[in-house]
C-alpha atoms as a PDB file:
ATOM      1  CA  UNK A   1    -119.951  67.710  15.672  1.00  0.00           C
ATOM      2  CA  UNK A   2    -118.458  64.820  14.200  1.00  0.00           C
ATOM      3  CA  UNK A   3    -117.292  64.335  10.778  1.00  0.00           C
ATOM      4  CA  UNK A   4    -120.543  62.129   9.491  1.00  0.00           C
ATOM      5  CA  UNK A   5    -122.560  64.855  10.716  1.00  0.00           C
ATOM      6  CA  UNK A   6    -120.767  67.747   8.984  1.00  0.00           C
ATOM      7  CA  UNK A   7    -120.715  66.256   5.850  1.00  0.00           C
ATOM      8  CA  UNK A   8    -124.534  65.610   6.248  1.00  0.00           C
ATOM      9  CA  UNK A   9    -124.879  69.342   7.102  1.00  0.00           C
ATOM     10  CA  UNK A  10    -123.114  70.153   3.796  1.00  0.00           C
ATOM     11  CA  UNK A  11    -124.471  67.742   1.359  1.00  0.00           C
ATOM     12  CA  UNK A  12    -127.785  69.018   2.389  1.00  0.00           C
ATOM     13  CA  UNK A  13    -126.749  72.081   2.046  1.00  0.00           C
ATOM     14  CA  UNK A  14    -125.526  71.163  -1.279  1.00  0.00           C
ATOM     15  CA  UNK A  15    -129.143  69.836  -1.862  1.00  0.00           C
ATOM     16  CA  UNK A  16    -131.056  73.401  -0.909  1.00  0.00           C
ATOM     17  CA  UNK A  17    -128.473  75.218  -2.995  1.00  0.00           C
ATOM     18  CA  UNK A  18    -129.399  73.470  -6.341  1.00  0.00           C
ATOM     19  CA  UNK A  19    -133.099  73.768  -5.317  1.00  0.00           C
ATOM     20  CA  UNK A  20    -132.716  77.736  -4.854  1.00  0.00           C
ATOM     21  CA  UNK A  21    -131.158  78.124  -8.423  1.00  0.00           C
ATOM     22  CA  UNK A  22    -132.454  75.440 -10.240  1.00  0.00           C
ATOM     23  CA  UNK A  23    -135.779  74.459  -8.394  1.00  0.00           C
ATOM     24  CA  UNK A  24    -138.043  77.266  -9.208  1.00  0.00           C
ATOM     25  CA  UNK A  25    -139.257  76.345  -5.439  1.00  0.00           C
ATOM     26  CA  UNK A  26    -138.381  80.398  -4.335  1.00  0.00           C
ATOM     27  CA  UNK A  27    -138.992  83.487  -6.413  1.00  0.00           C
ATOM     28  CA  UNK A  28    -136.229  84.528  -8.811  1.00  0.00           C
ATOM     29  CA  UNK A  29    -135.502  87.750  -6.913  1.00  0.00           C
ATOM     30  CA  UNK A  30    -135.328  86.305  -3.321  1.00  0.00           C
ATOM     31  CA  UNK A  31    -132.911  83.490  -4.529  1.00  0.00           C
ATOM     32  CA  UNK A  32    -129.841  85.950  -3.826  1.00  0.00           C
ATOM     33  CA  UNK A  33    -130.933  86.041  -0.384  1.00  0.00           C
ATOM     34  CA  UNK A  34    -131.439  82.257   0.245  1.00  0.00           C
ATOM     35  CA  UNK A  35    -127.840  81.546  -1.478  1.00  0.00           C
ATOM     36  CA  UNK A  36    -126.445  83.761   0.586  1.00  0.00           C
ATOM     37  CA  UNK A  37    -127.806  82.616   4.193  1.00  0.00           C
ATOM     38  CA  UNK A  38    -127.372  79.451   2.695  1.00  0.00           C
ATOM     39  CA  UNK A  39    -123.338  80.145   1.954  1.00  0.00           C
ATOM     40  CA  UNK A  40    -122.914  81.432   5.302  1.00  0.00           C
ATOM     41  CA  UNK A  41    -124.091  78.239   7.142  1.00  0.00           C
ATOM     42  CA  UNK A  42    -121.972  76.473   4.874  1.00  0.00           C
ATOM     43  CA  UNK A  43    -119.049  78.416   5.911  1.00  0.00           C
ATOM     44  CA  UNK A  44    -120.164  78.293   9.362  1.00  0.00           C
ATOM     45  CA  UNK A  45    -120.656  74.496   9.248  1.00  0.00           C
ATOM     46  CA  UNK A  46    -116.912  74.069   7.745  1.00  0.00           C
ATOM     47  CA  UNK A  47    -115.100  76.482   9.769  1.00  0.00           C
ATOM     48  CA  UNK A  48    -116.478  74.609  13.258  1.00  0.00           C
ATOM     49  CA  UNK A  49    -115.542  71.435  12.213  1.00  0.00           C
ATOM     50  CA  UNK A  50    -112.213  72.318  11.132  1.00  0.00           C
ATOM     51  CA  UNK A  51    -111.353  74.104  14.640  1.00  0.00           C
ATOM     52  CA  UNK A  52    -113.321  71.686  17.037  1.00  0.00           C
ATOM     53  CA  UNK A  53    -113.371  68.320  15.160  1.00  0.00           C
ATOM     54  CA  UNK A  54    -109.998  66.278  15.211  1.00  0.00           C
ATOM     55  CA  UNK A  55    -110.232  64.630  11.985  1.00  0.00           C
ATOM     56  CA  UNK A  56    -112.454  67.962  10.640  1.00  0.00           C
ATOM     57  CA  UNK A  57    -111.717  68.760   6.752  1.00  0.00           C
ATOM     58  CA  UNK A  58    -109.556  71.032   5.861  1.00  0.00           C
ATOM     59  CA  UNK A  59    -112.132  73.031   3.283  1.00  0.00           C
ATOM     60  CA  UNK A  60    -110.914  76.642   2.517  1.00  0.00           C
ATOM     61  CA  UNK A  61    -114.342  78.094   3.095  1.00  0.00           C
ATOM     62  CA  UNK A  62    -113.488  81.572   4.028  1.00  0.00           C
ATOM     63  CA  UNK A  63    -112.027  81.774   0.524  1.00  0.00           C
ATOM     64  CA  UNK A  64    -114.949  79.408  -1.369  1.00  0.00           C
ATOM     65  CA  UNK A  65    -117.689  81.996   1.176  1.00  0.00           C
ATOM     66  CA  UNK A  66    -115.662  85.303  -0.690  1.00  0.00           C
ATOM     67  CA  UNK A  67    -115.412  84.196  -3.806  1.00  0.00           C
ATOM     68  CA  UNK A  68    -119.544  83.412  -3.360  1.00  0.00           C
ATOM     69  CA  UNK A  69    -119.909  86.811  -3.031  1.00  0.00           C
ATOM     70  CA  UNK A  70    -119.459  88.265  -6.155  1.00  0.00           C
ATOM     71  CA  UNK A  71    -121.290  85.911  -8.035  1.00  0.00           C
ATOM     72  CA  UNK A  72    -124.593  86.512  -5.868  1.00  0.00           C
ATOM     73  CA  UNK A  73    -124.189  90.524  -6.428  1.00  0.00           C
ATOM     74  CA  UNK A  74    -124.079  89.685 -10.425  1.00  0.00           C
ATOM     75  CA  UNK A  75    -127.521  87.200  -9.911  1.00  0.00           C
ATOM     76  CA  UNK A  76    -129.138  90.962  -8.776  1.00  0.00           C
ATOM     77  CA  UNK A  77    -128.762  92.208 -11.852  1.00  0.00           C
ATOM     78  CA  UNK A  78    -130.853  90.537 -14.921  1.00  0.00           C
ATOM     79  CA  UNK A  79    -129.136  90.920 -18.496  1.00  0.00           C
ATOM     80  CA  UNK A  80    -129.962  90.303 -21.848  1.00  0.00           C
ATOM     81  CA  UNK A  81    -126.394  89.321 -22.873  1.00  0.00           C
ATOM     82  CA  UNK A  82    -124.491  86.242 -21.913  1.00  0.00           C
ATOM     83  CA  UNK A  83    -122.689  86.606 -18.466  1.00  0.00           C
ATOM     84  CA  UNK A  84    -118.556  86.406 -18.249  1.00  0.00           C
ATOM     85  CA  UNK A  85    -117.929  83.735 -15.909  1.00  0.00           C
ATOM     86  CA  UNK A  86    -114.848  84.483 -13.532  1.00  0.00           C
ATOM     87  CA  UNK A  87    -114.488  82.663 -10.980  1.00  0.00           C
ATOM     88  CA  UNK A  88    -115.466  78.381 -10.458  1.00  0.00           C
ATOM     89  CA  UNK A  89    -115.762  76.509  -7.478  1.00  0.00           C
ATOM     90  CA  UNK A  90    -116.485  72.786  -7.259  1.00  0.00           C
ATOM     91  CA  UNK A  91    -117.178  70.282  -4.656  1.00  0.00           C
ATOM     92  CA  UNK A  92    -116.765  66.571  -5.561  1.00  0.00           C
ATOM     93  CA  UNK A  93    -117.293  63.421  -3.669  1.00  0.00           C
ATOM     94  CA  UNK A  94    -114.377  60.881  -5.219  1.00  0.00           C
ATOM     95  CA  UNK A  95    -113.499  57.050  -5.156  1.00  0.00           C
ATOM     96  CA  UNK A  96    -109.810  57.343  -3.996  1.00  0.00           C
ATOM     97  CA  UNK A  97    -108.625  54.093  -5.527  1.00  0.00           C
ATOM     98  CA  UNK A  98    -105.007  52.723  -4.812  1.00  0.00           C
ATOM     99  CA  UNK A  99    -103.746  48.744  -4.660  1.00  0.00           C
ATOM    100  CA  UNK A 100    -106.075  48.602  -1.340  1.00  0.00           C
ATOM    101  CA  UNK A 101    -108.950  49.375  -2.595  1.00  0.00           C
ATOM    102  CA  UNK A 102    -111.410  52.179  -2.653  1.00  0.00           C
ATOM    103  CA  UNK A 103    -112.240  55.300  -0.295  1.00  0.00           C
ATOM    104  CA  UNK A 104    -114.638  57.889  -0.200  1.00  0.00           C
ATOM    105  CA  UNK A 105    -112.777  61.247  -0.252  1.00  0.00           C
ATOM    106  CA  UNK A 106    -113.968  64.920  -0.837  1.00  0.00           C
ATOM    107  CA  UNK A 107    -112.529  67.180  -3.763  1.00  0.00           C
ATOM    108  CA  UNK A 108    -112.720  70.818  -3.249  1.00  0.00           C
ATOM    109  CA  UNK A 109    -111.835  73.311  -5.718  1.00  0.00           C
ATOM    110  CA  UNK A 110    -111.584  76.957  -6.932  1.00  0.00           C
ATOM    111  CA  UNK A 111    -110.107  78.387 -10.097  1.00  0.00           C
ATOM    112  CA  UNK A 112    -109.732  81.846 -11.894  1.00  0.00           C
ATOM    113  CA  UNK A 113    -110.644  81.801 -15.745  1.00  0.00           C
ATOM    114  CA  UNK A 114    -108.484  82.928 -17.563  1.00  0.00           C
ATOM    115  CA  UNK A 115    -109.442  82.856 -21.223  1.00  0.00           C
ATOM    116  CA  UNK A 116    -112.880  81.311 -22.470  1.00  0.00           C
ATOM    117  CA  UNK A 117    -111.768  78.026 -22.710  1.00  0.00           C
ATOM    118  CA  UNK A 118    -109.023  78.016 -19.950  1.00  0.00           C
ATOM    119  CA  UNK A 119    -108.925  78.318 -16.268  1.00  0.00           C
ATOM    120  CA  UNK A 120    -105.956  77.957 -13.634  1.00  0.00           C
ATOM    121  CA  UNK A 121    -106.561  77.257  -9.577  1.00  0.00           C
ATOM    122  CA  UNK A 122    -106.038  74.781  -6.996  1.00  0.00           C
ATOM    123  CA  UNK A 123    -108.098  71.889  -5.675  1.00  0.00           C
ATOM    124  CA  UNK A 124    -107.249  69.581  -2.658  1.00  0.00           C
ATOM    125  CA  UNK A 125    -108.650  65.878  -1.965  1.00  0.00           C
ATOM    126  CA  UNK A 126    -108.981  64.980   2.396  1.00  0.00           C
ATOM    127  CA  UNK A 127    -110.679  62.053   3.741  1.00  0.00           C
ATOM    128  CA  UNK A 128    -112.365  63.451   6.662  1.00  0.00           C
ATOM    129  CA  UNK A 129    -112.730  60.551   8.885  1.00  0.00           C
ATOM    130  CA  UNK A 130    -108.627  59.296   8.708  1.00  0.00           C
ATOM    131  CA  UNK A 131    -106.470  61.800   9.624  1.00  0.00           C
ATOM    132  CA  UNK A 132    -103.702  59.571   8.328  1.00  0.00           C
ATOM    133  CA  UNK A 133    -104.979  59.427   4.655  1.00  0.00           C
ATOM    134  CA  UNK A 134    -102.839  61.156   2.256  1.00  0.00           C
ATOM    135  CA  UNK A 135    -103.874  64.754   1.699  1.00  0.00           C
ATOM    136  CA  UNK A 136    -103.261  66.622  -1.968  1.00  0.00           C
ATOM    137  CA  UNK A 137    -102.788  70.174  -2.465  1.00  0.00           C
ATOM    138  CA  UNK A 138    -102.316  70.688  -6.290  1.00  0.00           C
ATOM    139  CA  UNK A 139    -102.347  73.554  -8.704  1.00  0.00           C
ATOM    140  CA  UNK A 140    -104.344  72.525 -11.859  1.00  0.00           C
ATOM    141  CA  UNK A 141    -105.264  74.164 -15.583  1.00  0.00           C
ATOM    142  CA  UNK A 142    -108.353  73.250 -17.334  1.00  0.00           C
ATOM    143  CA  UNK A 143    -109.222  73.543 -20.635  1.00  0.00           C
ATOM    144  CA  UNK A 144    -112.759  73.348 -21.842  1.00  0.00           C
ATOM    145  CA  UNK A 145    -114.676  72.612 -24.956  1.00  0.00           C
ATOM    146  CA  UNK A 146    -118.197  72.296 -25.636  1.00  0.00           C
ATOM    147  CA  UNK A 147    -118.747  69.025 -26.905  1.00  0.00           C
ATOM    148  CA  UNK A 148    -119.850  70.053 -30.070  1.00  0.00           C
ATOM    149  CA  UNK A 149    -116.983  71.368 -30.411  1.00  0.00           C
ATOM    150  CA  UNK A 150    -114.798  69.203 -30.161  1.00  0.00           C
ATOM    151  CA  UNK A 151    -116.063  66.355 -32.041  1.00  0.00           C
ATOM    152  CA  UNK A 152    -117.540  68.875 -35.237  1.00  0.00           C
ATOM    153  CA  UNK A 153    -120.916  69.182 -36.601  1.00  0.00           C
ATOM    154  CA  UNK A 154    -120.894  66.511 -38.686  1.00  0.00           C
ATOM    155  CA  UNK A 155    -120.595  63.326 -36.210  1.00  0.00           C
ATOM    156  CA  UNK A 156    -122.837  65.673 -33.737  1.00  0.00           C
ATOM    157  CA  UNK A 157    -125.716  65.581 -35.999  1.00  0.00           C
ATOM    158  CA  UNK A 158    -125.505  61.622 -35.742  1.00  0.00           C
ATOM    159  CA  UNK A 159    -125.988  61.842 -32.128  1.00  0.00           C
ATOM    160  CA  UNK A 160    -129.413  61.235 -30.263  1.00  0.00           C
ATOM    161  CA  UNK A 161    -128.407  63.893 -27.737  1.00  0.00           C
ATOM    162  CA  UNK A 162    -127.862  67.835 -28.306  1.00  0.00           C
ATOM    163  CA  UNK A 163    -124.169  68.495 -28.048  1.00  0.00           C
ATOM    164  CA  UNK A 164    -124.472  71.756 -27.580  1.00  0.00           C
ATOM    165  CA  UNK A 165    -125.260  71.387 -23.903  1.00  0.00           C
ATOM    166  CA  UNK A 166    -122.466  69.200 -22.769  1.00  0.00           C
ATOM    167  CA  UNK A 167    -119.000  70.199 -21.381  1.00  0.00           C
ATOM    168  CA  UNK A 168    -115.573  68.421 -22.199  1.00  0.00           C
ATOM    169  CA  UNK A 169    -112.508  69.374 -19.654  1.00  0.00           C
ATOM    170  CA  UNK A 170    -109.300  68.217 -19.873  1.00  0.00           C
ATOM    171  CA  UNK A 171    -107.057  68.601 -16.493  1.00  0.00           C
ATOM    172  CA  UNK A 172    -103.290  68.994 -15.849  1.00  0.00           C
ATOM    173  CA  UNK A 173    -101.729  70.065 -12.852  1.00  0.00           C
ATOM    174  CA  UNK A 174     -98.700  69.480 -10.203  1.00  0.00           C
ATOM    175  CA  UNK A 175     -98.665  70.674  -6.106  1.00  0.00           C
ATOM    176  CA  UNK A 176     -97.851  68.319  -3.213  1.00  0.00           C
ATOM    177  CA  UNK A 177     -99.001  64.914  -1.421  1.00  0.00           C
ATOM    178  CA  UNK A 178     -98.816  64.591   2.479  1.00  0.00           C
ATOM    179  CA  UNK A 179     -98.324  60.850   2.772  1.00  0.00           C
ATOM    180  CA  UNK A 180     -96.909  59.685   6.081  1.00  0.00           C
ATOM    181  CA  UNK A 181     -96.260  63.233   7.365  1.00  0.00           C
ATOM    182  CA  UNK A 182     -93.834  63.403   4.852  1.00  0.00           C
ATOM    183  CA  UNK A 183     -94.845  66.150   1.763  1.00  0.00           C
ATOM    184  CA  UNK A 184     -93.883  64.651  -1.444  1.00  0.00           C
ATOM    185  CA  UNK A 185     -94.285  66.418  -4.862  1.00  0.00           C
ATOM    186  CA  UNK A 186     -97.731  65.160  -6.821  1.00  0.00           C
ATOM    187  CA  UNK A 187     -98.938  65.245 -10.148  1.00  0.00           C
ATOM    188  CA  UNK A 188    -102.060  65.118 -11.345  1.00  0.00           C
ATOM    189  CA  UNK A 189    -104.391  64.480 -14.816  1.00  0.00           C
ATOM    190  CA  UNK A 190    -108.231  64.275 -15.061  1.00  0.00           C
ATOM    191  CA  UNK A 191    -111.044  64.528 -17.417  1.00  0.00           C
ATOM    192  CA  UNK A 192    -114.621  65.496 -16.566  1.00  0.00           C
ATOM    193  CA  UNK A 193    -117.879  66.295 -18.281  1.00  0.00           C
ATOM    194  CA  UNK A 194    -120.434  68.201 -17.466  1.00  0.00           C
ATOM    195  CA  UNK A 195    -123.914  69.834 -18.004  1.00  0.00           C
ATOM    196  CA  UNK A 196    -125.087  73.045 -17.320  1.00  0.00           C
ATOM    197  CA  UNK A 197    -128.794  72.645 -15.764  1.00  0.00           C
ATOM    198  CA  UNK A 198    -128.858  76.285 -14.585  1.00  0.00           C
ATOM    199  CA  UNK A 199    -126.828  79.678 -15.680  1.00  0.00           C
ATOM    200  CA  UNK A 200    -124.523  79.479 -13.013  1.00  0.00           C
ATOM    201  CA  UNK A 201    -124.472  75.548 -11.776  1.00  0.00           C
ATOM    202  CA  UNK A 202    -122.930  72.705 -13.292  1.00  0.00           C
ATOM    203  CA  UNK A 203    -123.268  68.802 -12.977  1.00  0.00           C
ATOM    204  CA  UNK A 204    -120.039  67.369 -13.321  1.00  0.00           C
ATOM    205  CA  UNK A 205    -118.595  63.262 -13.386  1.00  0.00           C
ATOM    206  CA  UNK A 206    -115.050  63.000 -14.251  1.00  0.00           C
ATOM    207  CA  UNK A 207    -111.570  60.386 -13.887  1.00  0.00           C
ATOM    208  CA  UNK A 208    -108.701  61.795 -12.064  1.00  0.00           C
ATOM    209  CA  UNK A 209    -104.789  59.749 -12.044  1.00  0.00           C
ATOM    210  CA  UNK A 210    -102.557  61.284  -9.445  1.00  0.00           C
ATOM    211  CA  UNK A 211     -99.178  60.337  -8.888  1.00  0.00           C
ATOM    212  CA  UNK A 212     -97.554  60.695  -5.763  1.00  0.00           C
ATOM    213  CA  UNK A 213     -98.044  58.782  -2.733  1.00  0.00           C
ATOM    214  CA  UNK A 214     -95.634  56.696  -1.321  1.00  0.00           C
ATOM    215  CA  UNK A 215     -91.944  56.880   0.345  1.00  0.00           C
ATOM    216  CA  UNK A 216     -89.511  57.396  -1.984  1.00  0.00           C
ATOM    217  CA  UNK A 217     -89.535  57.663  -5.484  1.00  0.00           C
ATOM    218  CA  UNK A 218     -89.392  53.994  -6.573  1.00  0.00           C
ATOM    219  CA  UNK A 219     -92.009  53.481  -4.910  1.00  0.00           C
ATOM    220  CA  UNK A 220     -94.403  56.044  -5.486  1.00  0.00           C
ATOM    221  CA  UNK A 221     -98.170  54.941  -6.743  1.00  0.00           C
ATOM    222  CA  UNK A 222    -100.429  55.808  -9.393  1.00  0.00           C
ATOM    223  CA  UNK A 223    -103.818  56.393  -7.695  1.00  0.00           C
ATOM    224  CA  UNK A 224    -107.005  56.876  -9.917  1.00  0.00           C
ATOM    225  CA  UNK A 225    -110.741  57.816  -8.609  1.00  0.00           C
ATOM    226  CA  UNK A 226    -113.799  58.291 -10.489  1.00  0.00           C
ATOM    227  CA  UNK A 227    -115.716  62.084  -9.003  1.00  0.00           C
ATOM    228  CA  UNK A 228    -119.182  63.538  -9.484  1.00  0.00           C
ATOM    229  CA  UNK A 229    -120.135  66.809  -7.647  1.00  0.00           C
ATOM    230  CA  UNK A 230    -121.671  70.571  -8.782  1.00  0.00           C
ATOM    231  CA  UNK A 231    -119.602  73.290 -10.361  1.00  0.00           C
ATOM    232  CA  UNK A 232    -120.581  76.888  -9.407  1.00  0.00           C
ATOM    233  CA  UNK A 233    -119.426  79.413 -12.219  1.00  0.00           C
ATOM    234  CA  UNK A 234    -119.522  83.655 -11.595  1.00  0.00           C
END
């Protein structure tokens, strides 16, 4: 399988996912069932092209498949009060930018929430199809505000769109860059927003400047990409 085809696998994958949970297209009590078959082919998908691809992407998808798990036992279970989300996991497509130019690379992420409005986990950006692109491995917080919120009632209500539904994150975090074969310490800052179209899926778009690559410390750049992808919340 080679890496074109595995990331058409997934993003159609991707595709049938947000059609389960926010299609209507299959019954509301058989959608546990088609998100998990779905997950596992996912997994299945990842895991072969990792082992038996050369330039396969390094997804963690035994941890992304467990983490799945819990969140399709809760969508059993109907309740008239507002879920707790615990766990997010994201999947981004992202315009790796540098003085070269631009490069389609893939974001992957999990995270633990902590509080309401703040979450802490780790994300890591590949290009599948150069094994010599630099890889990041970074531990990240999040903070999030409705975007009500955040801008108050008052300017909201001058707005043509309902606030209310739109998400605000602002992004820190710090891990390591493999540039060269050579793992250099990274640092990262983002902001994204996002809409929830379902109770447990997300549309995000966000702006990402990591700092990092290069070989020594004078001469390390500033690299910046533009992302858009779905955000899963349990």
């Amino acid at each position: 399988m080679t890496s074109k085809m595995h990331w058409a696998g997934q993003a159609l994958a991707m595709i049938l996912q947000a059609l389960n949970l926010y299609g209507g297209l299959v019954p509301t009590k058989y959608q546990p069932l088609v998100a998990f078959a779905l997950a596992t082919v996912q997994a299945g998908i990842g895991l072969y092209n990792h082992y038996f691809t050369p330039q396969g992407t390094k997804i963690v998808v035994v941890l992304l498949f467990a983490l799945l798990l819990p969140g399709i036992g809760k969508a059993q279970t109907t309740t008239s009060e507002p879920a707790v989300q615990h766990f997010v996991i994201s999947e981004s497509a992202a315009g790796y930018g540098d003085a070269k130019g631009s490069t389609a690379v893939n974001l992957a992420g999990v995270a633990v929430q902590v509080t309401k409005n703040v979450s802490a986990g780790y994300f890591q950006i590949t290009n599948p199809t150069d094994g010599t692109a630099p890889k990041y491995h970074m531990g990240s917080l999040q903070y999030t505000r409705e975007l009500r919120a955040l801008i108050g009632a008052k300017l909201s209500s001058k707005l043509v769109f309902d606030t209310t539904n739109w998400l605000v994150t602002a992004q820190v975090g710090a891990g390591k860059v493999n540039y060269e074969n050579v793992n250099r310490i990274a640092e990262v800052v983002g902001v994204f927003v996002s809409r929830p179209v379902a109770n447990n899926l997300q549309m995000q778009c966000g702006y990402q400047v990591l700092h990092g690559q290069g070989t020594s410390v004078l001469t390390r750049s500033i690299t910046r990409q533009p992302t858009v992808g779905l955000v899963f919340t349990f």
